[in-house]
PDB file of N, CA and C in Angstrom:
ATOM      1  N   UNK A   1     -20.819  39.234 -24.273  1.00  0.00           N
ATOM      2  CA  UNK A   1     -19.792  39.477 -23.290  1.00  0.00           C
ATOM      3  C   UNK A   1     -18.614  40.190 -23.941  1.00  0.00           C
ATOM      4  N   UNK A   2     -18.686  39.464 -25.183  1.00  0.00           N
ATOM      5  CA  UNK A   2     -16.816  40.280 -25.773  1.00  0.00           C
ATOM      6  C   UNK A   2     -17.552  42.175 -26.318  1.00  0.00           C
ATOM      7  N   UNK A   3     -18.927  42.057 -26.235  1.00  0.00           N
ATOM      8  CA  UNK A   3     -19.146  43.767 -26.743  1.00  0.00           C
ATOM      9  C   UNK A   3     -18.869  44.297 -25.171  1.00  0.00           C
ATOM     10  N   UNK A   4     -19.173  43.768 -23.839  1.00  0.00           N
ATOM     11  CA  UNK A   4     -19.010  44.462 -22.706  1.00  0.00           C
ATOM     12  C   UNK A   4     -17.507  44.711 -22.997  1.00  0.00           C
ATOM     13  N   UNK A   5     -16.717  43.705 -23.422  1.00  0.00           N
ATOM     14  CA  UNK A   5     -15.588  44.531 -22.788  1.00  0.00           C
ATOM     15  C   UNK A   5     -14.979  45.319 -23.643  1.00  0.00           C
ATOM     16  N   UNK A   6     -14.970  45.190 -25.488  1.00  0.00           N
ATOM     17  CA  UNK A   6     -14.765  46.033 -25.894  1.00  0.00           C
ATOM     18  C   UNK A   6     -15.185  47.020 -25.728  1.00  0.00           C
ATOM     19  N   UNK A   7     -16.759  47.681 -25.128  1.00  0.00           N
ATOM     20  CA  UNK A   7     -17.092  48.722 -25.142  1.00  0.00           C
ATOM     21  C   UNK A   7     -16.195  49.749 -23.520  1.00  0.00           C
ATOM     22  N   UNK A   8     -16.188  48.369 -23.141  1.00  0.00           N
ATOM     23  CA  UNK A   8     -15.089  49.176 -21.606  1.00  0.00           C
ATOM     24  C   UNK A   8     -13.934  49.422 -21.723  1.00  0.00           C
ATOM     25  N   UNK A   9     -13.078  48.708 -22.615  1.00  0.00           N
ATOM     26  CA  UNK A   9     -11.808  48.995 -22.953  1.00  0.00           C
ATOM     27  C   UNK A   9     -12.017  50.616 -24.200  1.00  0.00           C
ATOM     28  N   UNK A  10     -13.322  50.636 -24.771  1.00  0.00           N
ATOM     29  CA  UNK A  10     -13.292  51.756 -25.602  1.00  0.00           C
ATOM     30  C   UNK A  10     -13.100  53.076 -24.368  1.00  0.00           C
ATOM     31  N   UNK A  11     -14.173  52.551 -23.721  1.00  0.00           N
ATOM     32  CA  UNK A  11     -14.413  53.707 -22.637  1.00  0.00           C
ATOM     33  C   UNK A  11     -13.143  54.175 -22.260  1.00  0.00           C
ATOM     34  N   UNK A  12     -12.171  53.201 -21.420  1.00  0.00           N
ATOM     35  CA  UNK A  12     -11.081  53.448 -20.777  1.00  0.00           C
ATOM     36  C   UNK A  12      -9.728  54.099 -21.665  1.00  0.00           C
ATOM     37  N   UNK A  13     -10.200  53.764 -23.036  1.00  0.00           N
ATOM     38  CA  UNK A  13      -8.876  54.632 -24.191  1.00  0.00           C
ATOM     39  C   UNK A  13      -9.760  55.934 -24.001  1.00  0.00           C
ATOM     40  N   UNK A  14     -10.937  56.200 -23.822  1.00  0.00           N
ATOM     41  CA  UNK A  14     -11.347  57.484 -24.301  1.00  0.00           C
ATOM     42  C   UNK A  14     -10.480  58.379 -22.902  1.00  0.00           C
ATOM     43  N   UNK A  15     -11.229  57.844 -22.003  1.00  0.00           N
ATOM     44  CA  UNK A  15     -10.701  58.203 -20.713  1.00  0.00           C
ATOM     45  C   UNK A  15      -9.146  58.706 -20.766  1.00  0.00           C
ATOM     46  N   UNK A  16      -8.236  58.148 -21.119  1.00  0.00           N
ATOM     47  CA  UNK A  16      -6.726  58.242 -21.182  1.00  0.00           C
ATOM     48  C   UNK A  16      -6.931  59.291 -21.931  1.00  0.00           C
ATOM     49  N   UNK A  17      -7.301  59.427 -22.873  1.00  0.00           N
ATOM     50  CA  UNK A  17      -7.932  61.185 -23.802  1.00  0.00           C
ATOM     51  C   UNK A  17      -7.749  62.039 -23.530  1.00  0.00           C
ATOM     52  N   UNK A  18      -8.641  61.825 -22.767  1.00  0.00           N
ATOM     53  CA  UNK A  18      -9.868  62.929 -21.676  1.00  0.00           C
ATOM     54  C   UNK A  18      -8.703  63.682 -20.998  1.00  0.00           C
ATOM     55  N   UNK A  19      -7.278  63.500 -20.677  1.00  0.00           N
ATOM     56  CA  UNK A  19      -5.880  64.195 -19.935  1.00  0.00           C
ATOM     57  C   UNK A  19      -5.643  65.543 -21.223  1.00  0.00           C
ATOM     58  N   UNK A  20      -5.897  65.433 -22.134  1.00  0.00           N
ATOM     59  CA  UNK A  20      -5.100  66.144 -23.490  1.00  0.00           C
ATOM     60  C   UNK A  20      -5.201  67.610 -23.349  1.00  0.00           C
ATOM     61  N   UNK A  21      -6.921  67.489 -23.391  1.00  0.00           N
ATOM     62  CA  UNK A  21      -7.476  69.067 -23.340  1.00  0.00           C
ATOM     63  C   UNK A  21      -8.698  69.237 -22.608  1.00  0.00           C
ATOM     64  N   UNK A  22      -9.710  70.194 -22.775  1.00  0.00           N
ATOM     65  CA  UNK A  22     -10.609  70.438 -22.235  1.00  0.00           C
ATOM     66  C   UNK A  22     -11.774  69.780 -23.282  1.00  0.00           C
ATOM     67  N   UNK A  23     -11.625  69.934 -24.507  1.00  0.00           N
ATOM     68  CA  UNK A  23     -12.173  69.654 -26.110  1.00  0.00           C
ATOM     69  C   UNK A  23     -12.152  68.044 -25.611  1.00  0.00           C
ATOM     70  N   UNK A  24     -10.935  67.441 -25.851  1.00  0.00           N
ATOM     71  CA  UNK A  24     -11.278  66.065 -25.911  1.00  0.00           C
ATOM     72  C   UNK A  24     -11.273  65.647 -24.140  1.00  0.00           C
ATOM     73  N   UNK A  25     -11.574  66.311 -22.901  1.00  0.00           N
ATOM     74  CA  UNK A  25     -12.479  65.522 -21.631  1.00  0.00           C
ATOM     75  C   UNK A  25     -14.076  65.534 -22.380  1.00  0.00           C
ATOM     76  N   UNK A  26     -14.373  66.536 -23.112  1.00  0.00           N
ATOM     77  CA  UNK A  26     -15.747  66.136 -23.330  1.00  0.00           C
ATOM     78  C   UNK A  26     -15.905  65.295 -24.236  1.00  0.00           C
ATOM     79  N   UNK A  27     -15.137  64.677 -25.071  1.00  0.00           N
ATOM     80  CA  UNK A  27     -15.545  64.634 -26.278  1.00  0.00           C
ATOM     81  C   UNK A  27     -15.194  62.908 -25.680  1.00  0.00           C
ATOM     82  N   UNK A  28     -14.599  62.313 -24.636  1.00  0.00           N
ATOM     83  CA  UNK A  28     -14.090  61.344 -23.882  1.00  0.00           C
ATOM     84  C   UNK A  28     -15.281  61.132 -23.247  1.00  0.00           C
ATOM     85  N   UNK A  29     -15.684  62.322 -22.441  1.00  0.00           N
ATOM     86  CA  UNK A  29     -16.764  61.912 -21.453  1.00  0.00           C
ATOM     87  C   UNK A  29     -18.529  61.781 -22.523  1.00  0.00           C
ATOM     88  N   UNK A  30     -18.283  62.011 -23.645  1.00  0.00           N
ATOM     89  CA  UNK A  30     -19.206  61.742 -24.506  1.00  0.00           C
ATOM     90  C   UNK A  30     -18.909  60.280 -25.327  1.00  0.00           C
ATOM     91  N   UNK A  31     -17.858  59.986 -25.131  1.00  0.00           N
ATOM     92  CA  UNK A  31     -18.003  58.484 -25.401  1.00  0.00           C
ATOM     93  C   UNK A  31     -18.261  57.555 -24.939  1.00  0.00           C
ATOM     94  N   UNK A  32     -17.710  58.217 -23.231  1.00  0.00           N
ATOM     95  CA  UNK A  32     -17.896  57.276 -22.383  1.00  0.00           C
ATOM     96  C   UNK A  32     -19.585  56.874 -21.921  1.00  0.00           C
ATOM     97  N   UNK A  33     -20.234  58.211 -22.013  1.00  0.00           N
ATOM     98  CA  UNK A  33     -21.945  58.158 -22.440  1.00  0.00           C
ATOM     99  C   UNK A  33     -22.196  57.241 -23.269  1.00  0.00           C
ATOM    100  N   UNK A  34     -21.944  57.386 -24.115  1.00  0.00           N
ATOM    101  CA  UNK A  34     -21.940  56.415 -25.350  1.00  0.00           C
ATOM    102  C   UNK A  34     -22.435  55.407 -25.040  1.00  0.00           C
ATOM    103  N   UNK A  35     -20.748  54.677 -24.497  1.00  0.00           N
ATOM    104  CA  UNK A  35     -20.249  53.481 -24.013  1.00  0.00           C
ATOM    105  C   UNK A  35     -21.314  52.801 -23.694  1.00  0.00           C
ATOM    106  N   UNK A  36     -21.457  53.647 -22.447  1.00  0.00           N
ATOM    107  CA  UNK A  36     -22.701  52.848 -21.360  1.00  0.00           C
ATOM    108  C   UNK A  36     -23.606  52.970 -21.820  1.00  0.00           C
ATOM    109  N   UNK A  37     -24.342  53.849 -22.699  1.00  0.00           N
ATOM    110  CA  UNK A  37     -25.814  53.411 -23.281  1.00  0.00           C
ATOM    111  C   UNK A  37     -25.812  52.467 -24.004  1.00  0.00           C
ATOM    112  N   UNK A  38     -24.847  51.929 -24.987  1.00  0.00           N
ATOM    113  CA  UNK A  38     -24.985  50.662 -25.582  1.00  0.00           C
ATOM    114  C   UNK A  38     -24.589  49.732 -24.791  1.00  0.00           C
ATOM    115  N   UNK A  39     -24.039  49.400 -23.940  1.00  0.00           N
ATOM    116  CA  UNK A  39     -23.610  48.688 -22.876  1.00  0.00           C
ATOM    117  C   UNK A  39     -25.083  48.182 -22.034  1.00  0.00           C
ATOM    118  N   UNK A  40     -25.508  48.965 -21.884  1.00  0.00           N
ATOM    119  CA  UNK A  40     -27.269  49.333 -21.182  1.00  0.00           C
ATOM    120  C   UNK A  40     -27.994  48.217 -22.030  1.00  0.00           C
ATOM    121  N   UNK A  41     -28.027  49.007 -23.708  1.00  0.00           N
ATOM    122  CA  UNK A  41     -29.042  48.214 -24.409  1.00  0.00           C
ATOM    123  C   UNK A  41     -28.668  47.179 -25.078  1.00  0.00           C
ATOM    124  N   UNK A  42     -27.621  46.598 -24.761  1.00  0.00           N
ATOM    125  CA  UNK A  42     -26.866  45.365 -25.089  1.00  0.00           C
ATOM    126  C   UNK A  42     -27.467  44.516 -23.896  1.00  0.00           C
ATOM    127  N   UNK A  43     -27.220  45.080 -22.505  1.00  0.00           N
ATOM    128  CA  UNK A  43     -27.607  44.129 -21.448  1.00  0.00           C
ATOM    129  C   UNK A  43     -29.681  43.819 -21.981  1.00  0.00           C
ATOM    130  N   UNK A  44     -29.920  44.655 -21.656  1.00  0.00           N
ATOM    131  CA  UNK A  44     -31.477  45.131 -22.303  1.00  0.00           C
ATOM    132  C   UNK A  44     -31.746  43.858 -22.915  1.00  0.00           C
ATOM    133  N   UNK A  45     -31.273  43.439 -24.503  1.00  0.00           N
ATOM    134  CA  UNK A  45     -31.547  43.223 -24.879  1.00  0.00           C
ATOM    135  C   UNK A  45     -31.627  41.676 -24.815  1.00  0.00           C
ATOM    136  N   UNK A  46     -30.289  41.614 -24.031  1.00  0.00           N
ATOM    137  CA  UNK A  46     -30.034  40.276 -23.712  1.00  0.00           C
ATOM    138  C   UNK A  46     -30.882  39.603 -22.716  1.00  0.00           C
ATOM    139  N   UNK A  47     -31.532  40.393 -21.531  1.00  0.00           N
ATOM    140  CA  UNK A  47     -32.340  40.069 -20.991  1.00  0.00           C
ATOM    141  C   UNK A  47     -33.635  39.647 -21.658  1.00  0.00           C
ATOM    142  N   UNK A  48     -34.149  40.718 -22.507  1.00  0.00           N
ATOM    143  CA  UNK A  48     -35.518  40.070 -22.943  1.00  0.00           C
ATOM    144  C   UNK A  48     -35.203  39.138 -23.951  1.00  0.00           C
ATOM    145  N   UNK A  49     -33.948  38.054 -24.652  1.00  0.00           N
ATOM    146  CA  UNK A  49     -33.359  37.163 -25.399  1.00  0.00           C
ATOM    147  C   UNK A  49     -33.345  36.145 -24.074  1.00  0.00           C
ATOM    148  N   UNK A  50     -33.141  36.011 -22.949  1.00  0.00           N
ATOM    149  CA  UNK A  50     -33.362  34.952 -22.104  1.00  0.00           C
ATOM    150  C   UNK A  50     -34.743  34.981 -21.334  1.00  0.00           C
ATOM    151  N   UNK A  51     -35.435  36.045 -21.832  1.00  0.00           N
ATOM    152  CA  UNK A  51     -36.913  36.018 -21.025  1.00  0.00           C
ATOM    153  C   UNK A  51     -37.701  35.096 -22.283  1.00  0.00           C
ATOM    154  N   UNK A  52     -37.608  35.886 -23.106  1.00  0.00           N
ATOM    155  CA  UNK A  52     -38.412  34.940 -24.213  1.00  0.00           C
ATOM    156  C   UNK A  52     -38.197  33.853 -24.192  1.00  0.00           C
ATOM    157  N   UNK A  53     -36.708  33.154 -24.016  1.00  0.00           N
ATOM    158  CA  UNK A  53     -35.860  31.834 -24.355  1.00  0.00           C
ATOM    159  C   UNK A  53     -36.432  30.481 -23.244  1.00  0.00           C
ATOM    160  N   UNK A  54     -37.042  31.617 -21.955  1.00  0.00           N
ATOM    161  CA  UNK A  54     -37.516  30.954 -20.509  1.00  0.00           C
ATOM    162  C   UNK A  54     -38.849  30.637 -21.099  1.00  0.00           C
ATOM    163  N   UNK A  55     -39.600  31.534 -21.491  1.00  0.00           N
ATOM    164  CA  UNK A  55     -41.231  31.359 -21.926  1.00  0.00           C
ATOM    165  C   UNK A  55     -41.197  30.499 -22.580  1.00  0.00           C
ATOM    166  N   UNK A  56     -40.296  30.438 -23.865  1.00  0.00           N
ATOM    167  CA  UNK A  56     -40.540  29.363 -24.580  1.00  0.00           C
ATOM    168  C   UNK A  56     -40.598  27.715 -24.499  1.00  0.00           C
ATOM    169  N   UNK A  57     -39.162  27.883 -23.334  1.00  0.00           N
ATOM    170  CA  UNK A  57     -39.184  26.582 -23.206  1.00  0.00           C
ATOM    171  C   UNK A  57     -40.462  25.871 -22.119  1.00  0.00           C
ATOM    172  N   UNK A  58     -40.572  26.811 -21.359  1.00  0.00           N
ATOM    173  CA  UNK A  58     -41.675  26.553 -20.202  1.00  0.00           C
ATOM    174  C   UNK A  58     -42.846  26.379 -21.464  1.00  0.00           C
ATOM    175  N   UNK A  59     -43.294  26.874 -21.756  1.00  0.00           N
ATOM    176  CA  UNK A  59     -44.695  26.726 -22.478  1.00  0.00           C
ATOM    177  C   UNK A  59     -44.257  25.232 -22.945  1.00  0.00           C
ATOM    178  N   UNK A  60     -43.570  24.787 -23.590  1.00  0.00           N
ATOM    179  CA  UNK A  60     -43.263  24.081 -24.568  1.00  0.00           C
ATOM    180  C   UNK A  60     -43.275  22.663 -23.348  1.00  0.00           C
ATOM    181  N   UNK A  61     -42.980  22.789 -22.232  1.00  0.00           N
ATOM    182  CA  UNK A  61     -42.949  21.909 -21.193  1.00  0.00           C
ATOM    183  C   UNK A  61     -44.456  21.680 -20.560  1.00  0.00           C
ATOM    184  N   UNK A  62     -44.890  22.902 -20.694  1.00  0.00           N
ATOM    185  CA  UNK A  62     -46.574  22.923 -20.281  1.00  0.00           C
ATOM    186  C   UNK A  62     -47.351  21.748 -21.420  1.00  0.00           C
ATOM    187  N   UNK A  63     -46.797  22.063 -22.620  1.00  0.00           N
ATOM    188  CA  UNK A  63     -47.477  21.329 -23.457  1.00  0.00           C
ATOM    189  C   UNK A  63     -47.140  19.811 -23.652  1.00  0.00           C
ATOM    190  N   UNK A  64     -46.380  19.711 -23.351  1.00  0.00           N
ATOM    191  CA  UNK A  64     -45.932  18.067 -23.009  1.00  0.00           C
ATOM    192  C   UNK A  64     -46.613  17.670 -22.140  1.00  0.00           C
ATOM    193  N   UNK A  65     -46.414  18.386 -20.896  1.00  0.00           N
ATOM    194  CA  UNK A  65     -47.290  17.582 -19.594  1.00  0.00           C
ATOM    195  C   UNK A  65     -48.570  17.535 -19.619  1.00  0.00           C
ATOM    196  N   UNK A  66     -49.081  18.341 -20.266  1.00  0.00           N
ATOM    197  CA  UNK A  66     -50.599  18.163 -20.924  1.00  0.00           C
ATOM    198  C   UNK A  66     -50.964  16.827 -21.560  1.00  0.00           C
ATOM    199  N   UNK A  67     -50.005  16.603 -22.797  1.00  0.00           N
ATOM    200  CA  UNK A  67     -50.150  15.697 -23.749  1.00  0.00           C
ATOM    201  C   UNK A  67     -50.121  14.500 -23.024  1.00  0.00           C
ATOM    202  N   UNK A  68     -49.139  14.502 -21.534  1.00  0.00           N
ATOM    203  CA  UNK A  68     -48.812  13.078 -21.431  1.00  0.00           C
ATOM    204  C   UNK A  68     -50.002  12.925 -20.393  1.00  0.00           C
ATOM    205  N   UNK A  69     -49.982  14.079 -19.659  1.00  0.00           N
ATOM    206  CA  UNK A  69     -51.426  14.104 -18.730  1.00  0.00           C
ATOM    207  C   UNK A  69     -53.151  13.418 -19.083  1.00  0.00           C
ATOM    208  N   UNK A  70     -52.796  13.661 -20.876  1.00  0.00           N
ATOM    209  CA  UNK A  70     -54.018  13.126 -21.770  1.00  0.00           C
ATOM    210  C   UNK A  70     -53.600  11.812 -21.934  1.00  0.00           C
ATOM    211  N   UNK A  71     -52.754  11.386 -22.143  1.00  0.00           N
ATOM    212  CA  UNK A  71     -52.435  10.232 -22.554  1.00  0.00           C
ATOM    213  C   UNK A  71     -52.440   9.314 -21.522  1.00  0.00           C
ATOM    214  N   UNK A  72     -52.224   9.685 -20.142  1.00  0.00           N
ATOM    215  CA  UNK A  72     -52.594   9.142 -18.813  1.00  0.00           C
ATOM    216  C   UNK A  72     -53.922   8.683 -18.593  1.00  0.00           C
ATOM    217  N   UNK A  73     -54.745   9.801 -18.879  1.00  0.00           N
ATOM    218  CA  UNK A  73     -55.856   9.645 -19.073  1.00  0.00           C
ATOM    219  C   UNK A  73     -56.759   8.821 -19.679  1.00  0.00           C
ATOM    220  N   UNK A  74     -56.424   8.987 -21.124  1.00  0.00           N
ATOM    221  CA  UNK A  74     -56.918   8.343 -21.889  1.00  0.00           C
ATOM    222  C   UNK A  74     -56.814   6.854 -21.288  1.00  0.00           C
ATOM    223  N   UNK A  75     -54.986   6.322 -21.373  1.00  0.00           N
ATOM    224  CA  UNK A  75     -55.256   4.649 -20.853  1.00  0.00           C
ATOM    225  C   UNK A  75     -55.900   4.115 -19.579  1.00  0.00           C
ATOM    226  N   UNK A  76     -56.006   5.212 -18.835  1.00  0.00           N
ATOM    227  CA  UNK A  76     -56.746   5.058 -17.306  1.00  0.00           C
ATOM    228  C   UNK A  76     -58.390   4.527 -17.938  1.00  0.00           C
ATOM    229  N   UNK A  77     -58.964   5.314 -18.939  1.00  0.00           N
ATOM    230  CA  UNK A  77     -60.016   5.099 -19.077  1.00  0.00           C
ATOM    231  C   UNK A  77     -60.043   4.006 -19.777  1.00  0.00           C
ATOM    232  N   UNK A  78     -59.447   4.122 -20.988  1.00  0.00           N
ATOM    233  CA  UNK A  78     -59.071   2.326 -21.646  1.00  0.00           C
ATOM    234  C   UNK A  78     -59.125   1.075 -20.114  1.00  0.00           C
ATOM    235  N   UNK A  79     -58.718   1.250 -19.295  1.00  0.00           N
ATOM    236  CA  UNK A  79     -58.269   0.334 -18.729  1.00  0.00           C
ATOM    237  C   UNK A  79     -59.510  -0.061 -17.906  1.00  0.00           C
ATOM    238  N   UNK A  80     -60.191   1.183 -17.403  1.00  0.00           N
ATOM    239  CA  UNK A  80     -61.532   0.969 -16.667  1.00  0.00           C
ATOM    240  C   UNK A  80     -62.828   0.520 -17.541  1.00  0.00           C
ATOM    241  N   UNK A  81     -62.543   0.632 -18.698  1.00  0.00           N
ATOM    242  CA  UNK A  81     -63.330  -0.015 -19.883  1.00  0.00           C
ATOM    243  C   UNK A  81     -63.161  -1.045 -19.762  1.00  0.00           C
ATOM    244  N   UNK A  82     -62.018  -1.661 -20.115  1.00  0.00           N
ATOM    245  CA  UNK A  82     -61.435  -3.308 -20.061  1.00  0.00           C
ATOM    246  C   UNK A  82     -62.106  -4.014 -18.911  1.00  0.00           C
ATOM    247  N   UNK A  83     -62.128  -3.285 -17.790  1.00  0.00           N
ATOM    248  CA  UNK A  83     -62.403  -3.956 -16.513  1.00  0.00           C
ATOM    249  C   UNK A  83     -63.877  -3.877 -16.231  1.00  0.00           C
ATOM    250  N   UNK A  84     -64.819  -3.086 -17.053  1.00  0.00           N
ATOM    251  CA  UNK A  84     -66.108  -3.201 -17.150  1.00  0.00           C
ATOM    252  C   UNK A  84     -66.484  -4.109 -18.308  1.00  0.00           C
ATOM    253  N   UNK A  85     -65.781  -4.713 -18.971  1.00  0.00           N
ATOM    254  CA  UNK A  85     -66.477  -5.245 -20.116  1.00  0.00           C
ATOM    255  C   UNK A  85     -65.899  -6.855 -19.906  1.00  0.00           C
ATOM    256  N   UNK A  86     -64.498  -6.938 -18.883  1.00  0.00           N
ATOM    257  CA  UNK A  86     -64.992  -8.435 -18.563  1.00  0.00           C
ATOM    258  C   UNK A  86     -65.599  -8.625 -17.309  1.00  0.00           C
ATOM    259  N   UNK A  87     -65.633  -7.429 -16.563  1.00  0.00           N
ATOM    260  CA  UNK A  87     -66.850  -7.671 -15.186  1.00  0.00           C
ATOM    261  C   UNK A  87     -68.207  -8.189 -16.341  1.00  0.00           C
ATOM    262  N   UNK A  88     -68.405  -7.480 -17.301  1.00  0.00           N
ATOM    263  CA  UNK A  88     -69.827  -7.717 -17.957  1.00  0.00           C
ATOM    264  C   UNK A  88     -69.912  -9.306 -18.544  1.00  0.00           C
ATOM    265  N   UNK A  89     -69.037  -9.831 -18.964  1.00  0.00           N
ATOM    266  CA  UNK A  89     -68.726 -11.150 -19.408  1.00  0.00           C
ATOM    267  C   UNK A  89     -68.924 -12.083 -18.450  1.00  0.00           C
ATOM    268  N   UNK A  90     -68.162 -11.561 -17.403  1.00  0.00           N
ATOM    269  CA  UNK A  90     -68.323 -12.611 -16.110  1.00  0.00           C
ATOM    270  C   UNK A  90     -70.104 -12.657 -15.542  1.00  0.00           C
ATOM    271  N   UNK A  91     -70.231 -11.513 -15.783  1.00  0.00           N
ATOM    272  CA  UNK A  91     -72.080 -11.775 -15.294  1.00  0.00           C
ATOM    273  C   UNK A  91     -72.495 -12.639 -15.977  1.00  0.00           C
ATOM    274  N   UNK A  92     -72.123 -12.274 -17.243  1.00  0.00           N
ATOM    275  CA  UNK A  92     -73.282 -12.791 -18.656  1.00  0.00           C
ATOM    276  C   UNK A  92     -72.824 -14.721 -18.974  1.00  0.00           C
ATOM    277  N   UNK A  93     -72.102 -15.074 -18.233  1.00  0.00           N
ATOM    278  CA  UNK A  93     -71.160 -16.760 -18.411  1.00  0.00           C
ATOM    279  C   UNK A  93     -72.447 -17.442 -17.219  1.00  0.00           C
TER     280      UNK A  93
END
């Protein structure tokens, strides 16, 4: 955020320039190009820094709910074991 605005406050000194001559409107309106292309690939970049930051954590959430999804599992089956092996006791008494 503090490069957006330095780069806008750069822009806007160039701009004030840009009154002097004909030499420095271009040489203003070439900064101000500038400006905004790094401004561009600053945003750019920041986007794919919160796209990755989203994937990561999502995956990382996928893999938990898996783990606990197994682990659900697993004692579900523990438990239907338990309940077949003293159904089997109770026959066998």
């Amino acid at each position: 955020m503090k490069k957006i605005a330095l780069l806008a406050a750069l822009g806007l000194a160039a701009a004030s320039l840009a009154a002097c001559s004909h030499k420095a409107q271009d040489e203003a309106s070439e900064a101000a190009n500038t400006t905004a292309a790094d401004a561009n690939a600053t945003m750019g970049e920041a986007v794919n820094d919160v796209d990755a930051a989203t994937d990561n954590a999502l995956g990382a959430a996928e893999t938990r709910m898996d783990a606990t999804g197994n682990t659900l599992g697993n004692a579900a089956d523990d438990i239907g074991n338990g309940i077949s092996a003293a159904g089997n006791d109770i026959d066998t008494d």
